[in-house]
Protein backbone atom coordinates (compact mmCIF):
# COMPACT_ATOMS: atom_id res chain seq x y z
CA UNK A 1 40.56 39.61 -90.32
CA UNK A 2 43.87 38.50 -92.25
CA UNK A 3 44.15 34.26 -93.18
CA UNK A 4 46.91 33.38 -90.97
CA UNK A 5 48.28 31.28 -93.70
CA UNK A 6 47.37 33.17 -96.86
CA UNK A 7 51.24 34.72 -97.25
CA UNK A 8 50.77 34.31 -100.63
CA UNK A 9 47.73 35.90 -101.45
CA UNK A 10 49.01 38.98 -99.44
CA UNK A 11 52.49 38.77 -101.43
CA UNK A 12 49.89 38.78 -104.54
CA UNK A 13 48.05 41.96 -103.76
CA UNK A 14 51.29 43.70 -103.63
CA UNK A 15 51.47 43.17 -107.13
CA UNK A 16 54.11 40.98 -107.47
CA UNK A 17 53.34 38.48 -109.69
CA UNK A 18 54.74 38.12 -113.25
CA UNK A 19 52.26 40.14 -114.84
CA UNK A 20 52.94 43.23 -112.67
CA UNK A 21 56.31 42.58 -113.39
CA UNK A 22 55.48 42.98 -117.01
CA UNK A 23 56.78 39.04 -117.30
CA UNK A 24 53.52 37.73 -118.58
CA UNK A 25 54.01 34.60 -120.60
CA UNK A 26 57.59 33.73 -118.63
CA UNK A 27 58.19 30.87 -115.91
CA UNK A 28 56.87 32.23 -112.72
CA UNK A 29 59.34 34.69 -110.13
CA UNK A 30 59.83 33.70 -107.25
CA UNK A 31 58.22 35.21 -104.24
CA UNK A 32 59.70 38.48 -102.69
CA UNK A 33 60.71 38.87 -99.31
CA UNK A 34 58.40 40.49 -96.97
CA UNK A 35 59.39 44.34 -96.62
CA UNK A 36 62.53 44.85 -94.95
CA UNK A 37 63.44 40.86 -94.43
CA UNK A 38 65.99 41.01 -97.61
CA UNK A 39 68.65 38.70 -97.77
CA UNK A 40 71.94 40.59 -97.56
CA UNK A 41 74.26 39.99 -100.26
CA UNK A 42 76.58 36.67 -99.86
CA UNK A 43 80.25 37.72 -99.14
CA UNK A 44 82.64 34.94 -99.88
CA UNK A 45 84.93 35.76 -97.24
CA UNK A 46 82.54 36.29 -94.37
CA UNK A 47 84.28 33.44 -92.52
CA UNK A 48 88.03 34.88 -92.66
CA UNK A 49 90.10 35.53 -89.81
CA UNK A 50 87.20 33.36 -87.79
CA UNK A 51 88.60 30.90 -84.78
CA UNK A 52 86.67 28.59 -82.85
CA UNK A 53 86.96 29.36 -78.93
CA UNK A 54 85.59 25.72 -77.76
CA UNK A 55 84.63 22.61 -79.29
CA UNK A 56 81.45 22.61 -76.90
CA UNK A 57 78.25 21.75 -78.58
CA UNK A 58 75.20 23.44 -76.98
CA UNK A 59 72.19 22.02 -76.98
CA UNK A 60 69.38 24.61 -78.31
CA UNK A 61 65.76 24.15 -79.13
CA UNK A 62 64.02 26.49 -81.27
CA UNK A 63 60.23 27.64 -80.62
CA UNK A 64 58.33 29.50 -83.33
CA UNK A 65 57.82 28.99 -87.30
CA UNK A 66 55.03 30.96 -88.47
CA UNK A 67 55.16 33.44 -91.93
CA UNK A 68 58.72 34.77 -91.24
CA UNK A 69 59.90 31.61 -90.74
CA UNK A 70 62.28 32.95 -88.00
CA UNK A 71 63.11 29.71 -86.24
CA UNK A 72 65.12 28.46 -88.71
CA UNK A 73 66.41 31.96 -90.28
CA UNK A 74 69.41 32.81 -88.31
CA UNK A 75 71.26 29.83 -88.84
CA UNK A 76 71.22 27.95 -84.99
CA UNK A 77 71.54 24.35 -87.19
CA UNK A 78 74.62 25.58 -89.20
CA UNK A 79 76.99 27.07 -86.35
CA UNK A 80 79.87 24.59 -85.45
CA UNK A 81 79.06 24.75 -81.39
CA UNK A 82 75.68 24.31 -81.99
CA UNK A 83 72.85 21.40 -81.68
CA UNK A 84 69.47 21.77 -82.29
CA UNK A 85 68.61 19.43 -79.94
CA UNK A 86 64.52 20.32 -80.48
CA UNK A 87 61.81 22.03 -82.47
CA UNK A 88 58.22 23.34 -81.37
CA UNK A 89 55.23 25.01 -83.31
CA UNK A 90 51.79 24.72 -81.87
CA UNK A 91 50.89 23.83 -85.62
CA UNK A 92 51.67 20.29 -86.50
CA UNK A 93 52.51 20.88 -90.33
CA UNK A 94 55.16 24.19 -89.07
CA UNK A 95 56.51 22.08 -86.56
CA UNK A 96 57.69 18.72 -89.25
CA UNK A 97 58.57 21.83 -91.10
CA UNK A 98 60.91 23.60 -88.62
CA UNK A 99 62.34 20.18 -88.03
CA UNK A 100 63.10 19.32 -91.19
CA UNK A 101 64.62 22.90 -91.97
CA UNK A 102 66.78 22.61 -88.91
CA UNK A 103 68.08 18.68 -89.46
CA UNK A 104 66.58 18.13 -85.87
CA UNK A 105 64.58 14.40 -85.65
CA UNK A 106 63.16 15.87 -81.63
CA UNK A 107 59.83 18.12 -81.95
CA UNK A 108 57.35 19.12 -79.33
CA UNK A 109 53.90 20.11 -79.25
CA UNK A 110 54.53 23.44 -77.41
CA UNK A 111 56.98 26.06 -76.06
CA UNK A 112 55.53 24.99 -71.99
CA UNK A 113 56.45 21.08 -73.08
CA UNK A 114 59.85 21.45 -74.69
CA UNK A 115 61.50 23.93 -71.82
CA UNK A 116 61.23 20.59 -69.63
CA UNK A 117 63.54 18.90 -71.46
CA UNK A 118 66.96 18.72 -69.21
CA UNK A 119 69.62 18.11 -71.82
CA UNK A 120 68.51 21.38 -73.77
CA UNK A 121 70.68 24.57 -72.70
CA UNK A 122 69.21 27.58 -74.60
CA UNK A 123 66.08 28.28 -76.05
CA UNK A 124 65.27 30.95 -79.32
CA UNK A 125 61.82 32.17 -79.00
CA UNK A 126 60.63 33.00 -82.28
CA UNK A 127 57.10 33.12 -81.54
CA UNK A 128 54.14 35.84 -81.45
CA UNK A 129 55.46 39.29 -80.02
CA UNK A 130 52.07 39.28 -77.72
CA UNK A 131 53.87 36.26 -76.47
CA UNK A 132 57.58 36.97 -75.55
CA UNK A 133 58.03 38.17 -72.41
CA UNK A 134 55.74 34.98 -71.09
CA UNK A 135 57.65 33.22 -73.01
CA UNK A 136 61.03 34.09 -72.17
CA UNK A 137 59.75 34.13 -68.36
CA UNK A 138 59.21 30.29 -68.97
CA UNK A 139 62.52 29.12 -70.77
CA UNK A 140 64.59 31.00 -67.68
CA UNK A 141 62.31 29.39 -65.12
CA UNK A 142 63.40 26.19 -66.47
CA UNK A 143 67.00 26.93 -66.05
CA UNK A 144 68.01 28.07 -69.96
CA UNK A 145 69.34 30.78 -71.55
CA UNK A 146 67.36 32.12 -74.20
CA UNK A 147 66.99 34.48 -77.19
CA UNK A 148 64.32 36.22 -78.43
CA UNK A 149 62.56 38.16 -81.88
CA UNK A 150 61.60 41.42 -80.92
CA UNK A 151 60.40 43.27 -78.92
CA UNK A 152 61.24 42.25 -75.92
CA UNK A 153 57.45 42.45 -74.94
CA UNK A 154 54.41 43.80 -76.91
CA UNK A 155 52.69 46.61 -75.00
CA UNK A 156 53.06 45.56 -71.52
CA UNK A 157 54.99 47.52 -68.60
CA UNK A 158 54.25 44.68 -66.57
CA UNK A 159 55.48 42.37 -68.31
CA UNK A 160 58.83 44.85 -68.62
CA UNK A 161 58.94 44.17 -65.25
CA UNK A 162 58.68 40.74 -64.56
CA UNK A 163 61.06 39.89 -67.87
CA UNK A 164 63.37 42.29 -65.95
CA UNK A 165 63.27 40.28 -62.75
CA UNK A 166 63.24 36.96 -63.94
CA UNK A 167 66.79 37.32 -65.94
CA UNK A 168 68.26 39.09 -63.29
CA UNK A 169 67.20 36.43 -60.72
CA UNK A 170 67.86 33.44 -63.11
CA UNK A 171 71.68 34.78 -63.74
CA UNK A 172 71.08 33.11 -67.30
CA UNK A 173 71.65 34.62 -70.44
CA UNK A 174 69.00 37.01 -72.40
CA UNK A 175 69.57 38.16 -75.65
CA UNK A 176 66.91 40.37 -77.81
CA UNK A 177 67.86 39.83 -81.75
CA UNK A 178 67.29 43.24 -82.56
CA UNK A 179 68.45 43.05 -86.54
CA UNK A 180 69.58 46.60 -86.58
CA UNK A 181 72.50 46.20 -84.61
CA UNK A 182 74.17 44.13 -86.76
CA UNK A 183 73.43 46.43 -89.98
CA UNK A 184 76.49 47.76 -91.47
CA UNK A 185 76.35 51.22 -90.67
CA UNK A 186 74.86 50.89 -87.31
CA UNK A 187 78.00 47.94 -86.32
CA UNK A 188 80.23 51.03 -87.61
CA UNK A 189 78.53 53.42 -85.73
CA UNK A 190 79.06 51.47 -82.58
CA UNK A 191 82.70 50.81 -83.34
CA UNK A 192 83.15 54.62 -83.97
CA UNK A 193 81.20 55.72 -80.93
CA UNK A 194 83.15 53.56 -78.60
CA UNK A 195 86.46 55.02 -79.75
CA UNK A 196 85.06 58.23 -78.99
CA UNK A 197 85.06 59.19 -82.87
CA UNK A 198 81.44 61.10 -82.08
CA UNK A 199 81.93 62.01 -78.66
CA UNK A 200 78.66 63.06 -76.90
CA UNK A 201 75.36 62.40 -79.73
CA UNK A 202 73.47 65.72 -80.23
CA UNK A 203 70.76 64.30 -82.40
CA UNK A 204 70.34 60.93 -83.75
CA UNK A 205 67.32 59.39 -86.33
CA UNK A 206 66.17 55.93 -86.18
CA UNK A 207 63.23 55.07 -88.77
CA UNK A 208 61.54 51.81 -89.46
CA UNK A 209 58.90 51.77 -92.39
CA UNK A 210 56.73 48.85 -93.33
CA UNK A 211 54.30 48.97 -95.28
CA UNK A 212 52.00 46.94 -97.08
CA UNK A 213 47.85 46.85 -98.61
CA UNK A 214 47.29 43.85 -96.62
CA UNK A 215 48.42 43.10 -93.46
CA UNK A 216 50.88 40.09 -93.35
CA UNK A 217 49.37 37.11 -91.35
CA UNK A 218 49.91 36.24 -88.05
CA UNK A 219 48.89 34.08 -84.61
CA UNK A 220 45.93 35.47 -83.85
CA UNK A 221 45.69 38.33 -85.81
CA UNK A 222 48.78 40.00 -83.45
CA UNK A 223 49.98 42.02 -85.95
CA UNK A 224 46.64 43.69 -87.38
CA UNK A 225 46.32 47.22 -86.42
CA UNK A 226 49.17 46.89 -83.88
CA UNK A 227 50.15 50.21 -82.14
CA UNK A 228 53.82 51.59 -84.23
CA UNK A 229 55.41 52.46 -81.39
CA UNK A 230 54.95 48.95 -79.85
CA UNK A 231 57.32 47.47 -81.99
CA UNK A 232 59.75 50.35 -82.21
CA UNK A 233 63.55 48.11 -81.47
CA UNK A 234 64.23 48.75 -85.70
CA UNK A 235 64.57 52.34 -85.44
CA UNK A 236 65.61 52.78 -81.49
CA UNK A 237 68.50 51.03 -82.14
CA UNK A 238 69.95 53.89 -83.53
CA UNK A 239 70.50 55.51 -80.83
CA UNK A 240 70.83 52.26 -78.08
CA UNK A 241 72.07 50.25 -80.60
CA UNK A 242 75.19 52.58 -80.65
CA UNK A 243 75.85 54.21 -77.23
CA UNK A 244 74.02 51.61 -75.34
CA UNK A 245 72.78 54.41 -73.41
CA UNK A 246 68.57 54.99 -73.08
CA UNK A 247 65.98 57.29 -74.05
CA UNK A 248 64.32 59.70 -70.54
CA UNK A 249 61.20 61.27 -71.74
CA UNK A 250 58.95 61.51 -75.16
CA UNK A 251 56.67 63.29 -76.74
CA UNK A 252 54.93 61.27 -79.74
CA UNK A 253 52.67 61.91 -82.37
CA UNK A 254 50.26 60.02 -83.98
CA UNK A 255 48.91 60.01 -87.52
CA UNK A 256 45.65 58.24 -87.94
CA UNK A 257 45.79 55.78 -90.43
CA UNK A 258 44.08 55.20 -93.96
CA UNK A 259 43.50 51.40 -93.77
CA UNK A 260 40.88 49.43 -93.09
CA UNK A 261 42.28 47.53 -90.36
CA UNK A 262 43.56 50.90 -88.78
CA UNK A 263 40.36 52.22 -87.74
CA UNK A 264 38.98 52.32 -84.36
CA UNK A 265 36.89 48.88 -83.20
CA UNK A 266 38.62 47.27 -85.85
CA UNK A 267 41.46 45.71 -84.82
CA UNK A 268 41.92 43.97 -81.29
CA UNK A 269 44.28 47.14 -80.14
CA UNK A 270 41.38 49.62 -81.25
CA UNK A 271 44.24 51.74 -82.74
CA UNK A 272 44.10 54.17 -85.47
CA UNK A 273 47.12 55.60 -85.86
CA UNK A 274 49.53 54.34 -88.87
CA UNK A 275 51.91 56.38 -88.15
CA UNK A 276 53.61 57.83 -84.99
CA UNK A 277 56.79 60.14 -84.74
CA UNK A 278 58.34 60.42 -81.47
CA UNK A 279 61.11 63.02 -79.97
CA UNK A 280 62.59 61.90 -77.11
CA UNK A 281 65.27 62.78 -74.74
CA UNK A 282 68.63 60.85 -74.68
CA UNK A 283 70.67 59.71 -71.39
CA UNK A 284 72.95 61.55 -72.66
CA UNK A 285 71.15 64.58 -72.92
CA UNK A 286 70.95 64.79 -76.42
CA UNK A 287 67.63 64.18 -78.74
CA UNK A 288 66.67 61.47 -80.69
CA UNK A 289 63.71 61.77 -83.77
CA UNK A 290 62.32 57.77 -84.00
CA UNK A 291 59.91 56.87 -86.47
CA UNK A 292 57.32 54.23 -86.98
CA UNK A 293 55.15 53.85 -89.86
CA UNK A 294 52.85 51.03 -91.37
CA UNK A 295 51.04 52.49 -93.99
CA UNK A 296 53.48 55.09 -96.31
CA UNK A 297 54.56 53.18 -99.18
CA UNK A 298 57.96 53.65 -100.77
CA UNK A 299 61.53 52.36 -99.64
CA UNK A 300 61.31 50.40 -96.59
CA UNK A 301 63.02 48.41 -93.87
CA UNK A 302 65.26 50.16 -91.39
CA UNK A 303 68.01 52.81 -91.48
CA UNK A 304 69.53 55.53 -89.26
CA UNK A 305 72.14 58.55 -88.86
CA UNK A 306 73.82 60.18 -86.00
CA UNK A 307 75.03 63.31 -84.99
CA UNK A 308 77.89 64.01 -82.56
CA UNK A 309 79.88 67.04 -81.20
CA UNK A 310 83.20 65.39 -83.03
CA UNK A 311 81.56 63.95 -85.97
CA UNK A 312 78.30 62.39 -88.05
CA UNK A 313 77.66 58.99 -89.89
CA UNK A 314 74.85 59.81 -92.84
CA UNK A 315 75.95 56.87 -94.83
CA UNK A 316 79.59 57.37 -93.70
CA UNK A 317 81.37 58.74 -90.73
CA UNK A 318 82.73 62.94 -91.35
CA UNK A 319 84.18 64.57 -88.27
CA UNK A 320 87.49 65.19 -86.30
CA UNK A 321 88.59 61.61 -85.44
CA UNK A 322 91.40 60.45 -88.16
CA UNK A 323 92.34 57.22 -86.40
CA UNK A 324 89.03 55.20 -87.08
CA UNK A 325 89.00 51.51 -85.86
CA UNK A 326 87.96 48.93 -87.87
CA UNK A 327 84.46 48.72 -88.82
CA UNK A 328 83.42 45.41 -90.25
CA UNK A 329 81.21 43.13 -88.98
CA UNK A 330 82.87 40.44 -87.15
CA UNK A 331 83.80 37.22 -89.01
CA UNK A 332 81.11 34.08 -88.99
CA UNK A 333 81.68 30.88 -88.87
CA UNK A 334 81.98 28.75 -91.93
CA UNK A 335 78.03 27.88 -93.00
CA UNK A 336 76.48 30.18 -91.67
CA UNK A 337 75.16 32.79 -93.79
CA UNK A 338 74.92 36.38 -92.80
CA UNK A 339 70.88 36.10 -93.96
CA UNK A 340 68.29 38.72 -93.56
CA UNK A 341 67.49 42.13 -92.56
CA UNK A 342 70.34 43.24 -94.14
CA UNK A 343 72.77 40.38 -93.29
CA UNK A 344 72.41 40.72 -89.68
CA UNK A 345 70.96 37.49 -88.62
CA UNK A 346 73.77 35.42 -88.96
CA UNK A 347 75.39 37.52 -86.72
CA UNK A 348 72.86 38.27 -84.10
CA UNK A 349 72.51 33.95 -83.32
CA UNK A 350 77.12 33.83 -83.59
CA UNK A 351 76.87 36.55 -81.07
CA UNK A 352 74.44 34.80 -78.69
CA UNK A 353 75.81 31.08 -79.23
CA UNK A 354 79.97 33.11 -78.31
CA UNK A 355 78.16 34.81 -75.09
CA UNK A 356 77.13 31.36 -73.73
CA UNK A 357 80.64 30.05 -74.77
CA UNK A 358 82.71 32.84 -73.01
CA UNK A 359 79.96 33.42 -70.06
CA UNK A 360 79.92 37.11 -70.54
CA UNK A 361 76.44 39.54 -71.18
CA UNK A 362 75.66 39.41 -75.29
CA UNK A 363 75.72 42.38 -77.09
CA UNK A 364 71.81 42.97 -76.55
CA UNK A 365 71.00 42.37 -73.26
CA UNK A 366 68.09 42.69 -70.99
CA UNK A 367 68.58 46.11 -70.00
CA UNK A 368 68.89 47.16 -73.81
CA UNK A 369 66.48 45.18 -74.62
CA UNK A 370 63.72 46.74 -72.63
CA UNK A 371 64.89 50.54 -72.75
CA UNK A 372 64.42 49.86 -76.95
CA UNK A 373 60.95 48.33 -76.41
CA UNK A 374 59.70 50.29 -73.54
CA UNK A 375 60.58 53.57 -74.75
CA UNK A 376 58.19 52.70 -77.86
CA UNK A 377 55.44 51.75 -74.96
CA UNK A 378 55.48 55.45 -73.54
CA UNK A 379 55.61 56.73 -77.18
CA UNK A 380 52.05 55.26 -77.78
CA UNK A 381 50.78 56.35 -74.69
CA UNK A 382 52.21 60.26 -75.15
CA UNK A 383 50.48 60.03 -78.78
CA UNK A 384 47.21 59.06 -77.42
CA UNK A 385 47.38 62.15 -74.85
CA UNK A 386 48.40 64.38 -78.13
CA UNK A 387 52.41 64.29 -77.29
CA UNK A 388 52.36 65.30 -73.78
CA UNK A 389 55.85 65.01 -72.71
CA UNK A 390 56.09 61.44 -70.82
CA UNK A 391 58.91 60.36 -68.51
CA UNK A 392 60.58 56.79 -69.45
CA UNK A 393 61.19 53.97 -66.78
CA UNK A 394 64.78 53.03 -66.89
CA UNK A 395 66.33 49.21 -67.03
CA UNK A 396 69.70 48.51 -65.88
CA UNK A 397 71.93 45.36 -65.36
């Protein structure tokens, strides 16, 4: 199986280094991002036209620093109402790290030891996606609001469920920081949709590819072999992401995959496939194409388009509407940096931090949150039975 900690060498393989490059002899470049994590480009008036709403501080800890470094990537230790109050990683050396990163002097050993600390308010869970629904279960027992990587949980109806039950019974704030929604053209498609530029969606795409020779590291080995379709929130948001509606029924295929690691009895999910396509049925009665893929190289990361009876955004919105609202992304505060996955994360954490502040449902709440992930769930299952036609449970508020 993949070294955990051997980022690196798996950056290497890609052929990366200077010499692939064609840079032998120069000072050495520095390391790409992994596929699809790309810094967006800075904008130097990303803060204009922001206001603060309160001068409240609230207290967050952050769980979770492993290769993506995602507890300290969306910028909790930069935003004006925030305090990073405390730090976890069940590795000592990622935890001083994660610490230092976020200018927070408070660490703990573990998520289970940190969520008993009474002066923190919210918790982001950046931790293993096997782990997330567990782990969200256990910051809202404790009385905090929390925010979470994706998916919402990794394979598990059950634990659909349960994550379901426990936000709605804890009347705390859940947010899923689904990058995608905060991508330019999928914040304009949103913007559009709701001011009925598109009217009903006909067809929409949604396609997240990520590939790479070796398979990046992670706790456990959770990411080796993993099932597509169980992490399928990059490309569903396309369609959720925008109408905030759901997906009813699929039918998914499955392409076996070439790798090693994507062979049956070799990975801990005995999956093969690499690929898997899936057509599903919107709640609006229109289709939706979504696409998963580890293993075709070529351009990467996440991108969508959308077709409605009163117009289409493939790049840009065409159709009948003339009186377009604004599309930008919403100002951020000053320091904090719009940051990766195409300059969503900044946005994602301001949008979570002004939820708690105004006591209203963030943008990608539970119910979204789970109709995204589960709909990838019953994908994987349909491709296993050959694409038989599967119906979808349904989350609401």
């Amino acid at each position: 199986m993949f070294d955990a900690g051997s980022r690196r060498t798996f950056l290497q393989t890609l052929g990366f280094g200077a010499a692939a490059l064609g840079l032998a002899g120069s000072a050495p470049a520095a390391e790409p991002p992994i596929q699809g994590f790309e810094k967006g480009p800075d904008d130097p008036n990303a803060s204009k036209g922001w206001k603060p709403i309160s001068d409240r501080k609230i207290r967050v800890g952050i769980v979770g620093y492993g290769v993506c470094q995602f507890g300290a990537a969306f910028s909790f230790q930069d935003h004006p109402n925030v305090e990073v109050a405390a730090v976890s990683d069940l590795f000592p050396d990622r935890c001083a790290a994660l610490a230092k990163a976020c200018r927070c002097a408070k660490t703990y050993p573990s998520l289970e030891e940190l969520v008993k600390d009474d002066s923190i308010e919210a918790v982001f869970v950046a931790t293993d996606a096997p782990g997330h629904a567990r782990h969200c279960i256990e910051v809202l027992k404790h009385g905090k609001h929390v925010a979470c990587a994706v998916p919402a949980t990794y394979g598990s109806l059950e634990e659909a469920e349960a994550l379901s039950q426990a936000v709605k019974t804890s009347g705390l704030k859940y947010m899923m920081f689904e990058t995608s929604y905060f991508h330019e053209d999928l914040h304009a498609m949103r913007q559009i949709y709701r001011a009925g530029g598109f009217g009903k969606l006909i067809y929409s795409e949604g396609e997240y590819y990520h590939y790479s020779e070796q398979p990046i590291g992670s706790y456990k080995d959770w990411r080796v072999g993993g099932p597509p379709q169980w992490y399928p929130t990059h490309s569903n948001a396309y369609y959720v992401g925008v109408t905030a509606g759901s997906f009813t029924e699929v039918s998914c295929m499955g392409i076996p995959g070439a790798a090693a690691w994507l062979q049956p009895g070799k990975n801990r999910y005995d999956n093969r496939f690499g690929t898997e396509v899936a057509l599903l049925r919107t709640s609006e009665g229109g289709m939706a194409r979504m696409v998963e893929s580890w293993d075709t190289p070529g351009v990467g990361g996440e991108m969508g388009r959308i077709r409605g009876r009163r117009g289409s955004f493939y790049g840009r919105y065409e159709g009948l509407e003339k009186n377009l609202p604004p599309t930008a992304r919403p100002p951020l505060p000053p320091r904090v940096e719009a940051g990766g996955h195409g300059g969503s994360h900044g946005h994602l954490m301001n949008e979570f931090v002004t939820a708690i502040l105004e006591n209203r449902n963030p943008l990608v709440d539970i119910a979204q949150a789970l109709n995204m992930t589960v709909a990838g769930i019953i994908a994987h299952q349909s491709a296993l039975k050959d694409g038989e036609l599967l119906k979808i449970p349904q989350f609401r508020l």
